[in-house]
N, C-alpha and C. Protein backbone atom coordinates (compact mmCIF):
# COMPACT_ATOMS: atom_id res chain seq x y z
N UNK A 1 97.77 26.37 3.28
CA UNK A 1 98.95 26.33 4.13
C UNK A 1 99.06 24.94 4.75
N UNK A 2 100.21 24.13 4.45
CA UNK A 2 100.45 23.03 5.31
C UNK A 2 100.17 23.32 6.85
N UNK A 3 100.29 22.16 7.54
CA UNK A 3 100.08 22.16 9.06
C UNK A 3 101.17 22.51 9.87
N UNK A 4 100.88 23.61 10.87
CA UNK A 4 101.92 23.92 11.45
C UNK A 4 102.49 22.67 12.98
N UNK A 5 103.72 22.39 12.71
CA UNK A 5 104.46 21.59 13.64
C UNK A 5 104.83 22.15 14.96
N UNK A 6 104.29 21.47 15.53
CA UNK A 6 104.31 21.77 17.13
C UNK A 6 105.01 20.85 18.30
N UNK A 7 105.48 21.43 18.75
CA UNK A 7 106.40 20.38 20.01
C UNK A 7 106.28 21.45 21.25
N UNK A 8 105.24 20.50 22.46
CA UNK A 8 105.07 20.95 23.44
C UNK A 8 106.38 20.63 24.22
N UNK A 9 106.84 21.66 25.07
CA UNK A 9 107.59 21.62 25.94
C UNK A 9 107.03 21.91 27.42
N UNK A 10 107.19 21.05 28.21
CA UNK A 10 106.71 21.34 29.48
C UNK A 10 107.15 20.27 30.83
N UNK A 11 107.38 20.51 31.93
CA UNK A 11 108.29 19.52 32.67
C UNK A 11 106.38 19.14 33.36
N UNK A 12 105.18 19.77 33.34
CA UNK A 12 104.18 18.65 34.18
C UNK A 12 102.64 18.33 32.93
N UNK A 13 102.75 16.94 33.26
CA UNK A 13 101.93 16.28 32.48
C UNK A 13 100.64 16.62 32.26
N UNK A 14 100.48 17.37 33.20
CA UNK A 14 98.88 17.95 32.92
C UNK A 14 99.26 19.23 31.92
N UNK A 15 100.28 20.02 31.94
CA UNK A 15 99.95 20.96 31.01
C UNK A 15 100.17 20.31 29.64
N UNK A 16 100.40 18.95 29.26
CA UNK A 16 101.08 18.59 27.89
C UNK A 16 99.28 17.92 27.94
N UNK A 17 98.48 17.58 29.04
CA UNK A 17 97.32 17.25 28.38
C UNK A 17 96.06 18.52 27.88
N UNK A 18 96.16 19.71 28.37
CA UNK A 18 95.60 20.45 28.31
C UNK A 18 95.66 20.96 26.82
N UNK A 19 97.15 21.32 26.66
CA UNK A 19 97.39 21.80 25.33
C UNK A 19 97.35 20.87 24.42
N UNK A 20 97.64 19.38 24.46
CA UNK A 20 97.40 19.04 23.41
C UNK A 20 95.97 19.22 23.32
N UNK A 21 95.01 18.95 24.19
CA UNK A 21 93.57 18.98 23.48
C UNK A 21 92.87 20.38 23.29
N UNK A 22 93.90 21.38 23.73
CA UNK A 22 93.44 22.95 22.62
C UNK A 22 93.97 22.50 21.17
N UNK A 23 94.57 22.18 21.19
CA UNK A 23 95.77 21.58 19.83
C UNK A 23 95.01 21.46 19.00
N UNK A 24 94.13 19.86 19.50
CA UNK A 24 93.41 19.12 18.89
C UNK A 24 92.18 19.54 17.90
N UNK A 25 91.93 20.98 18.74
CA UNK A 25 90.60 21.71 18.42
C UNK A 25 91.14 22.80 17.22
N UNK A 26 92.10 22.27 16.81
CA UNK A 26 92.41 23.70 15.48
C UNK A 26 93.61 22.82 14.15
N UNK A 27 92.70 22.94 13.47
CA UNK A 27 92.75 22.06 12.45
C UNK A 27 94.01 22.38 11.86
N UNK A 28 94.87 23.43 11.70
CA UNK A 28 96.07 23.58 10.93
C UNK A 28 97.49 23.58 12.08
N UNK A 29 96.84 22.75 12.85
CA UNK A 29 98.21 22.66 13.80
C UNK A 29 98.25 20.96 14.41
N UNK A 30 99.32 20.45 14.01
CA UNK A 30 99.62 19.08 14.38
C UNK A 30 101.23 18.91 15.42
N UNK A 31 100.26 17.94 16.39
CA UNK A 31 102.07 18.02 17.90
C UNK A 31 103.08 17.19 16.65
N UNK A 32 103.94 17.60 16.98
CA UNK A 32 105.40 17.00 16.43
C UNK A 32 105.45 16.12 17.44
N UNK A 33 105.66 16.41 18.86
CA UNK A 33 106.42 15.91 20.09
C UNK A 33 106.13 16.29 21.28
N UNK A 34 106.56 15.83 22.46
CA UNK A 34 106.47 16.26 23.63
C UNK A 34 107.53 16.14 24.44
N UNK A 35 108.08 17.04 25.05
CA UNK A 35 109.24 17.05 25.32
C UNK A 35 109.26 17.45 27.01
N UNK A 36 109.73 17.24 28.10
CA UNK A 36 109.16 17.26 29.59
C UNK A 36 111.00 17.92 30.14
N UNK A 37 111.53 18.41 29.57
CA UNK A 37 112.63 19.22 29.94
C UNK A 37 114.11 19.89 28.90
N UNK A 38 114.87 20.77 29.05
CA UNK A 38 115.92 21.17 28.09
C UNK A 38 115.99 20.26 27.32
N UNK A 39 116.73 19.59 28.15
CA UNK A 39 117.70 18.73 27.77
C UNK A 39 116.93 17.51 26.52
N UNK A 40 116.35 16.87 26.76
CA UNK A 40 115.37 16.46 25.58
C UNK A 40 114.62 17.08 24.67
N UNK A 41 114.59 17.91 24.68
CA UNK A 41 114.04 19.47 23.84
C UNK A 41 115.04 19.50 23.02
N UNK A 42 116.47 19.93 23.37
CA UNK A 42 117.67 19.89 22.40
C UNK A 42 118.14 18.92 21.61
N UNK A 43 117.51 17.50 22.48
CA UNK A 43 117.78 16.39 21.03
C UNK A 43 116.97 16.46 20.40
N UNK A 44 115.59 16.48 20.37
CA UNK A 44 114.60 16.82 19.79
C UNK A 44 114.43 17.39 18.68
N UNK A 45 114.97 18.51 18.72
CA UNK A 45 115.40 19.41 17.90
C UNK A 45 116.54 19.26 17.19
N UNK A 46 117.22 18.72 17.56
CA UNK A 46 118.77 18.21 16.62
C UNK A 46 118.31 17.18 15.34
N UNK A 47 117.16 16.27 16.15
CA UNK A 47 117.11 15.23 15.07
C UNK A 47 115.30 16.14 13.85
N UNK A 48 114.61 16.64 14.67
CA UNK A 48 113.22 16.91 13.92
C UNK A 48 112.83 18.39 13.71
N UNK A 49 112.47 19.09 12.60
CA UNK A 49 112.16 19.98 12.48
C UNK A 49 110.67 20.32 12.70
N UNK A 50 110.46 21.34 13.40
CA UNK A 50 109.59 22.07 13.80
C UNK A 50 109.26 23.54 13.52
N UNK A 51 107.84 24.03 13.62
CA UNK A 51 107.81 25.18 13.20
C UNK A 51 107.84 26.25 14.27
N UNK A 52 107.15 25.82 15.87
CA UNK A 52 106.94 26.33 16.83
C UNK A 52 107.78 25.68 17.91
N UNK A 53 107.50 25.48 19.18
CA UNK A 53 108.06 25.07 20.67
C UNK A 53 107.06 25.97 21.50
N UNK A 54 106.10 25.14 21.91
CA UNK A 54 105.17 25.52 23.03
C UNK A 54 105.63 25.48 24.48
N UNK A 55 106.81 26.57 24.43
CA UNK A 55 108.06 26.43 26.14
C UNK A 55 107.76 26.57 27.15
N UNK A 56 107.66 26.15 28.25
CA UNK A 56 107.53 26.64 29.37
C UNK A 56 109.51 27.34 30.33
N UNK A 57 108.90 27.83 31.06
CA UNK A 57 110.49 28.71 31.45
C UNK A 57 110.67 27.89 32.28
N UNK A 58 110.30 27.52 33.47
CA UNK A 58 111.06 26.71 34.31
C UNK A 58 110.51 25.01 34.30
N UNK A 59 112.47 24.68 34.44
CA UNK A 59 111.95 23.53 33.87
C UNK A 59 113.46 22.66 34.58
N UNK A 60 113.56 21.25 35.20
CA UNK A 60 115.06 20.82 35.61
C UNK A 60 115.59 21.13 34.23
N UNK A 61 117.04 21.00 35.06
CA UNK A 61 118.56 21.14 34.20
C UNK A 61 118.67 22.59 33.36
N UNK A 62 117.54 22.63 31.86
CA UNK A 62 117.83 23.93 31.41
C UNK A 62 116.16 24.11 31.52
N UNK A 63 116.40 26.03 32.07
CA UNK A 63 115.07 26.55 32.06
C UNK A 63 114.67 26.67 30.30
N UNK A 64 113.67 27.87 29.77
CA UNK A 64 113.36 27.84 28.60
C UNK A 64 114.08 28.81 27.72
N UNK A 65 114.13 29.77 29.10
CA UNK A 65 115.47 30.98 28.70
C UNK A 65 116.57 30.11 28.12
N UNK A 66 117.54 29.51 28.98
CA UNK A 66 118.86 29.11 28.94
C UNK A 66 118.69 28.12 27.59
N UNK A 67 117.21 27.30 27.23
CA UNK A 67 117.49 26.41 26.24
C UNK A 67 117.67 27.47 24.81
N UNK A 68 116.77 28.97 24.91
CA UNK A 68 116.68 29.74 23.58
C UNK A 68 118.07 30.01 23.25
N UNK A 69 118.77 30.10 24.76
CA UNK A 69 120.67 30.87 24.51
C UNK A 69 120.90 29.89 24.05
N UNK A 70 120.93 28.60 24.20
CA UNK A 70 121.47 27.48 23.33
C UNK A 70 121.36 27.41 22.29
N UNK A 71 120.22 26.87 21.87
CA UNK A 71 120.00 27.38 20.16
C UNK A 71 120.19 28.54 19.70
N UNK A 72 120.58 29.39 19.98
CA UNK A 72 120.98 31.01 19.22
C UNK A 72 119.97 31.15 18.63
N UNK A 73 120.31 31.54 17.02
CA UNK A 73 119.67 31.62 16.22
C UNK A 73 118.67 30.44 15.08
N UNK A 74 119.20 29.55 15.83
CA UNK A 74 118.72 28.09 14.80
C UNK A 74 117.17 27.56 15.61
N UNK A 75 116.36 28.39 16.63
CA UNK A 75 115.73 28.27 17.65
C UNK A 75 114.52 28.22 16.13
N UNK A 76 113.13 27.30 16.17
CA UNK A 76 112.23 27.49 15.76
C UNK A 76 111.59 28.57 16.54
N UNK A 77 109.90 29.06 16.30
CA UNK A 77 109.35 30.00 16.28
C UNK A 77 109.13 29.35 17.97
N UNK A 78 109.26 30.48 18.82
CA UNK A 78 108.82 30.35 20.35
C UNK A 78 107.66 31.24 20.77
N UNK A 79 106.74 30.09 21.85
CA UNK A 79 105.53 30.42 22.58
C UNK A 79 105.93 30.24 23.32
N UNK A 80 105.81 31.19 24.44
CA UNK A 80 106.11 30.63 26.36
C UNK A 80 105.05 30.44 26.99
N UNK A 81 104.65 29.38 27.54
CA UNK A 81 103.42 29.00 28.17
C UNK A 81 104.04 28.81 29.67
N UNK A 82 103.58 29.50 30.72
CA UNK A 82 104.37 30.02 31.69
C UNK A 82 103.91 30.21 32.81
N UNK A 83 103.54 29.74 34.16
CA UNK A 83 102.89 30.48 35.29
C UNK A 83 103.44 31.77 35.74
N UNK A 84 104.84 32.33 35.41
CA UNK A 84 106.10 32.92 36.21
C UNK A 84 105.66 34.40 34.94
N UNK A 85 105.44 35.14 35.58
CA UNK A 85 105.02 36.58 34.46
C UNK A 85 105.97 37.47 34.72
N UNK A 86 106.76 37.15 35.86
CA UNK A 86 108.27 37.65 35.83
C UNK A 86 109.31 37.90 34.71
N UNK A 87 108.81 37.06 33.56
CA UNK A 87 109.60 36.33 32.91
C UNK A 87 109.65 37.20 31.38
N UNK A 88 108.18 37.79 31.27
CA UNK A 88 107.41 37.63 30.34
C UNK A 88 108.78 39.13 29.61
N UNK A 89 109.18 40.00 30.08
CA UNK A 89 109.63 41.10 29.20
C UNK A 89 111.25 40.46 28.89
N UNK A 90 111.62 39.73 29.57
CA UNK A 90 112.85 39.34 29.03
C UNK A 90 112.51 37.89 27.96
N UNK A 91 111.54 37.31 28.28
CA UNK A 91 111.05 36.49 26.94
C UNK A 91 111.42 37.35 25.73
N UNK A 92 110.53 38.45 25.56
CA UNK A 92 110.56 39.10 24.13
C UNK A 92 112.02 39.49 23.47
N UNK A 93 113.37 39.22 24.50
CA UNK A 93 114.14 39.76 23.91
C UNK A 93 114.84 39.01 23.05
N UNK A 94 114.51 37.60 22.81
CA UNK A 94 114.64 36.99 21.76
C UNK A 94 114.13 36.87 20.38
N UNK A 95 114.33 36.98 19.12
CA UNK A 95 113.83 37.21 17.93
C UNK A 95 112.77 35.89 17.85
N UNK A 96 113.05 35.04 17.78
CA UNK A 96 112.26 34.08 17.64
C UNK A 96 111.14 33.67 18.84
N UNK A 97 110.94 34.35 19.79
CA UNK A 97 109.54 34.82 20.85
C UNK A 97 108.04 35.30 19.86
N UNK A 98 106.97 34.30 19.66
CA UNK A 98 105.72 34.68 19.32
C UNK A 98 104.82 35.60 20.36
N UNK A 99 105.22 34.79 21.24
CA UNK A 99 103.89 35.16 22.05
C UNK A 99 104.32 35.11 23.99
N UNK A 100 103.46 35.06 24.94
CA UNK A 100 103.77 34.65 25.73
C UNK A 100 102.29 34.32 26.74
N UNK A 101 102.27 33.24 26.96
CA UNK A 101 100.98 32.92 27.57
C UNK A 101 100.96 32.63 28.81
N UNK A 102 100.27 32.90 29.65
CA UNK A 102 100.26 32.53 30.87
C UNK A 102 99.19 31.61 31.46
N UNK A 103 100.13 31.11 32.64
CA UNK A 103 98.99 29.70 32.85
C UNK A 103 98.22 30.43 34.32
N UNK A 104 96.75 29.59 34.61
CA UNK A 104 96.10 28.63 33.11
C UNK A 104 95.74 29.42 31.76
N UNK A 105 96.17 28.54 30.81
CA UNK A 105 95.85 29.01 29.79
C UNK A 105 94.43 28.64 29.12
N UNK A 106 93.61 30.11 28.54
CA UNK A 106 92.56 30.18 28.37
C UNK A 106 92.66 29.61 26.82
N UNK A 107 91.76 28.94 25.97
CA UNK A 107 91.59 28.55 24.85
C UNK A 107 91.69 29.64 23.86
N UNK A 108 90.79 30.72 24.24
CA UNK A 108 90.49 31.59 23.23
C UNK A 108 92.06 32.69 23.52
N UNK A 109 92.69 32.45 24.20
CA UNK A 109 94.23 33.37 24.43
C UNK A 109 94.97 32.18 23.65
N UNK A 110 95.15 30.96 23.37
CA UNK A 110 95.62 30.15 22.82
C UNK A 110 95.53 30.05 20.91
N UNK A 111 94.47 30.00 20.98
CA UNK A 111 93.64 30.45 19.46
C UNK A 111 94.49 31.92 18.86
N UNK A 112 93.97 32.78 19.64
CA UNK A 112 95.20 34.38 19.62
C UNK A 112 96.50 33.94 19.68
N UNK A 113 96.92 33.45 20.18
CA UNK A 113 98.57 33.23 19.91
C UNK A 113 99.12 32.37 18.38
N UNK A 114 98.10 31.30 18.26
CA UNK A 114 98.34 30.56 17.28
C UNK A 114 98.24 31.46 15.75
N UNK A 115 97.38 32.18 15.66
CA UNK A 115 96.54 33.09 14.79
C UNK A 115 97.65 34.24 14.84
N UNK A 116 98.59 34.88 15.83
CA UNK A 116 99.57 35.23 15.39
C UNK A 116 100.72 35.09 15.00
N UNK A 117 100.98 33.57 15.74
CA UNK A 117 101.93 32.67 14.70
C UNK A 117 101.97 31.92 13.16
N UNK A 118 100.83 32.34 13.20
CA UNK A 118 100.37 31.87 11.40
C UNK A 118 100.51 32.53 10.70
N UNK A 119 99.72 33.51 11.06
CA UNK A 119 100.11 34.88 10.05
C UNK A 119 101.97 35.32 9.58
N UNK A 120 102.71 35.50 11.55
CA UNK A 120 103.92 35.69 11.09
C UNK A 120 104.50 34.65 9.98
N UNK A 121 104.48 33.23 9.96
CA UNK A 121 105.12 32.25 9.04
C UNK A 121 104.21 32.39 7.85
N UNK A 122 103.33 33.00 7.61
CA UNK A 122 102.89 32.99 6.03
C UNK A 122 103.09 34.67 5.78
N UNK A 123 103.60 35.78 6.53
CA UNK A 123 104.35 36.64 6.49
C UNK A 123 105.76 36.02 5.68
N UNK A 124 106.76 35.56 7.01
CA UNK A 124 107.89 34.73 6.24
C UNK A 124 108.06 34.33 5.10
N UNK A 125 107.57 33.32 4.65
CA UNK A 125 107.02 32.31 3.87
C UNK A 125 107.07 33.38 2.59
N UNK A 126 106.15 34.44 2.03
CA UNK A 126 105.78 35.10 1.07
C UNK A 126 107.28 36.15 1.05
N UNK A 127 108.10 36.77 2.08
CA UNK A 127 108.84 37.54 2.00
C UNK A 127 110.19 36.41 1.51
N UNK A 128 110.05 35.28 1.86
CA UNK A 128 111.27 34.83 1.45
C UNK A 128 110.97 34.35 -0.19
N UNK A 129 109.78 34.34 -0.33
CA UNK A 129 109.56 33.74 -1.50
C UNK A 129 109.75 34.87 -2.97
N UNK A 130 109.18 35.95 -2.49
CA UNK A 130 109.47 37.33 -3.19
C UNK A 130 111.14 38.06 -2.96
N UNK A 131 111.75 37.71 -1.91
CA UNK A 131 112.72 38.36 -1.98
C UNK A 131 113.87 37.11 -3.38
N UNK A 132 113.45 35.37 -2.96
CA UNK A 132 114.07 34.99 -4.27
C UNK A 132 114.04 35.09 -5.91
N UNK A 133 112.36 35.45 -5.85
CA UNK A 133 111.81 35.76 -7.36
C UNK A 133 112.80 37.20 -7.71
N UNK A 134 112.76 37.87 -6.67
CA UNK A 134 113.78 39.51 -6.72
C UNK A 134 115.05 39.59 -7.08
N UNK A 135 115.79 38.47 -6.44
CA UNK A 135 117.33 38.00 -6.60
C UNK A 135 117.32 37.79 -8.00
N UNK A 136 116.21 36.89 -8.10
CA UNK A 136 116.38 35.61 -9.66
C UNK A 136 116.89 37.11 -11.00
N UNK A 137 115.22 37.82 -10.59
CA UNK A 137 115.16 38.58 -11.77
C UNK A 137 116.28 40.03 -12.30
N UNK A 138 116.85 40.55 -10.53
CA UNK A 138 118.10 41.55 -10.45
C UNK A 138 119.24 40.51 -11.59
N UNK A 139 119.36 39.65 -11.05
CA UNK A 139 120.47 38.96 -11.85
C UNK A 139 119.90 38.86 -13.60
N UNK A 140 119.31 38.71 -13.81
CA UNK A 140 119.24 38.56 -15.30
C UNK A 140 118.56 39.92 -15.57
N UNK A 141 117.96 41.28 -15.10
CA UNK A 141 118.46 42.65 -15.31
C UNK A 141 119.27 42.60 -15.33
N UNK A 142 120.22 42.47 -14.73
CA UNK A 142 121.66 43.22 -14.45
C UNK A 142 122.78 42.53 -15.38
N UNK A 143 122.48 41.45 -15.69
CA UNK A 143 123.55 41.01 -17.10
C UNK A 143 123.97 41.60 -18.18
N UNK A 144 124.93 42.15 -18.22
CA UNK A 144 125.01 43.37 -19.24
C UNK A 144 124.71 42.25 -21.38
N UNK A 145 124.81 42.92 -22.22
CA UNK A 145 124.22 42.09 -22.67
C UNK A 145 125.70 41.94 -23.92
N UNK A 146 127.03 42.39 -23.46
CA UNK A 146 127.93 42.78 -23.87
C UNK A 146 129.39 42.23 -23.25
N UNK A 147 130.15 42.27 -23.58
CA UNK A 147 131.43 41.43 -23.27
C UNK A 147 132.73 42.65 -23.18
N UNK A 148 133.63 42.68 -22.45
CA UNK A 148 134.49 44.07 -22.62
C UNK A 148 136.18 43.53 -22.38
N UNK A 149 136.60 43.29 -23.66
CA UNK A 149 137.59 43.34 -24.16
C UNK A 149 138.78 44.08 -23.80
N UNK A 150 140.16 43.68 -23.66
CA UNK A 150 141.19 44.84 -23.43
C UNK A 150 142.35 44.19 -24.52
N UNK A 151 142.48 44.94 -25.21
CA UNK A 151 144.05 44.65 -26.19
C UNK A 151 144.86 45.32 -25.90
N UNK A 152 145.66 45.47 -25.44
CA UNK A 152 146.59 46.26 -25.13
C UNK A 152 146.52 47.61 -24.50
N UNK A 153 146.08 48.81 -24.74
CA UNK A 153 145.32 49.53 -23.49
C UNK A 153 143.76 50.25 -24.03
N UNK A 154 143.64 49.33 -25.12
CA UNK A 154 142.72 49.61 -25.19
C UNK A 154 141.40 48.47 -24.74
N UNK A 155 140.36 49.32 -24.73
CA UNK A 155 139.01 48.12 -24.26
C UNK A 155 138.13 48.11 -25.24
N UNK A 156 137.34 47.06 -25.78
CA UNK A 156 136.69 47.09 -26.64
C UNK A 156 135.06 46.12 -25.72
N UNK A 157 134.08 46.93 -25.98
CA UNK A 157 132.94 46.21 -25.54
C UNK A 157 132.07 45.70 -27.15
N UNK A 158 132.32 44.69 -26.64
CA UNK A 158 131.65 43.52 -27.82
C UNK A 158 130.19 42.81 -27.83
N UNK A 159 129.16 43.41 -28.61
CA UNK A 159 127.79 42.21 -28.21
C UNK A 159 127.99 41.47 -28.46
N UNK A 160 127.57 40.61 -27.45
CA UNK A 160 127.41 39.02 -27.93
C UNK A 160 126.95 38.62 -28.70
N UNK A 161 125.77 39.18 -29.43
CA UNK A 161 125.26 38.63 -30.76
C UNK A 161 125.94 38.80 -31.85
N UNK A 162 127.37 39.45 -31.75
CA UNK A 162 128.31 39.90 -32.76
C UNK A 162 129.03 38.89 -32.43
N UNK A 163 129.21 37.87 -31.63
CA UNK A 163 130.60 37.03 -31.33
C UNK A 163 130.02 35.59 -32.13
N UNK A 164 131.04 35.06 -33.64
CA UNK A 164 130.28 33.85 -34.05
C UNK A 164 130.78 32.35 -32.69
N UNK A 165 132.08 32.90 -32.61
CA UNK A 165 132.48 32.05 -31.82
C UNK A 165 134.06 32.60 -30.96
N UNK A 166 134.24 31.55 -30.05
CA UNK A 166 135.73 31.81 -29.44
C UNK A 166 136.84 31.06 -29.63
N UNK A 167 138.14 31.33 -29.77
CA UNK A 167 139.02 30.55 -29.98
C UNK A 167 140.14 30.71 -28.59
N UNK A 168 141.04 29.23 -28.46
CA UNK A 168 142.03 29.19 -27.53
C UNK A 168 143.21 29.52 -28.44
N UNK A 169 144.47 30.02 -27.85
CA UNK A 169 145.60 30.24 -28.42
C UNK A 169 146.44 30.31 -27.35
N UNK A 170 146.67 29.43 -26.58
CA UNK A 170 147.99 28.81 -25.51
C UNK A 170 146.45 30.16 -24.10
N UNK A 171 147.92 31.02 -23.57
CA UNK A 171 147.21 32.09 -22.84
C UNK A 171 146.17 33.04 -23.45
N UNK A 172 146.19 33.14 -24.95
CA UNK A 172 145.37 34.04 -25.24
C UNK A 172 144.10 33.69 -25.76
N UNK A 173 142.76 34.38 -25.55
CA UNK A 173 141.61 34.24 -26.62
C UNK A 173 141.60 34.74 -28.05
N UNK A 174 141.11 34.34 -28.79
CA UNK A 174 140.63 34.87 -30.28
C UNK A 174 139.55 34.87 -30.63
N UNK A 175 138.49 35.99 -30.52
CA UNK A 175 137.02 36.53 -30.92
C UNK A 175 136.76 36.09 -31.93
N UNK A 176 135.71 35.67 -32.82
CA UNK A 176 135.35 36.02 -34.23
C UNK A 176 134.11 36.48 -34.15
């Protein structure tokens, strides 16, 4: 599995040093960014793709809530790293909510969150990958292997391995 992309969000500098050096300690996760409020979070995100957002909820201008209503649905995968546990059941009511952590945050509750964000994206990852192999192969089942003709009221279904070729004639076709 490639490395999962991470962009801490957090408005105080000590929590962007803490987490990055849990970060540091787990080999399939690399920071994208660091981002210290909404509003730079949203350019952030406009210009770089990410797999996660390590959010905190309160934060100047937009909290973490108001930034998820922003992004709708285009929101990467969300962690709330959070002192405010107030917070924590209306967190989940967003689809894209992993986890929700509360500060201080313990390493080994950090490790658990990450470990269920991995799993979900290599969940993802395999369902999107099987649901296209599924598409690919419905479509070429489902090709009938036959052509269906109408002359006048009648219909004629034709194999294709019977057709040598096709001809134009202004509006009309001509089979052979």
């Amino acid at each position: 599995m490639t490395k999962i992309k991470l962009l801490l969000v957090d408005d105080e500098p000590l929590a962007h040093k803490v987490l990055e050096r849990y970060c540091q300690n787990i080999d399939y996760v690399e920071i994208a960014g660091h981002c210290y409020d909404g509003i730079s979070t949203l350019n952030f995100l406009n210009k770089e793709k990410v797999d996660v957002v390590l959010l905190d909820i309160q934060m100047p201008d937009l909290t973490g809530l108001e930034l998820l209503d922003t992004l709708k649905n285009n929101a990467p995968k969300i962690i709330f790293a959070t002192a405010y546990t107030e917070y924590a059941l209306q967190g989940f009511d967003y689809d894209q909510v992993v986890d929700y952590l509360h500060k201080p945050i313990r390493l080994s509750r950090f490790i658990k969150a990450l470990e269920r964000l991995k799993r979900i994206l290599l969940l993802e990852k395999d369902f999107n990958t099987s649901s296209k192999l599924q598409t690919q192969e419905s479509l070429i089942a489902n090709q009938p292997d036959f052509i269906s003709i109408k002359d006048n009221k009648t219909i004629y279904r034709i194999a294709y391995t019977e057709i040598k070729y096709i001809q134009s004639w202004g509006n009309y076709l001509k089979f052979f």
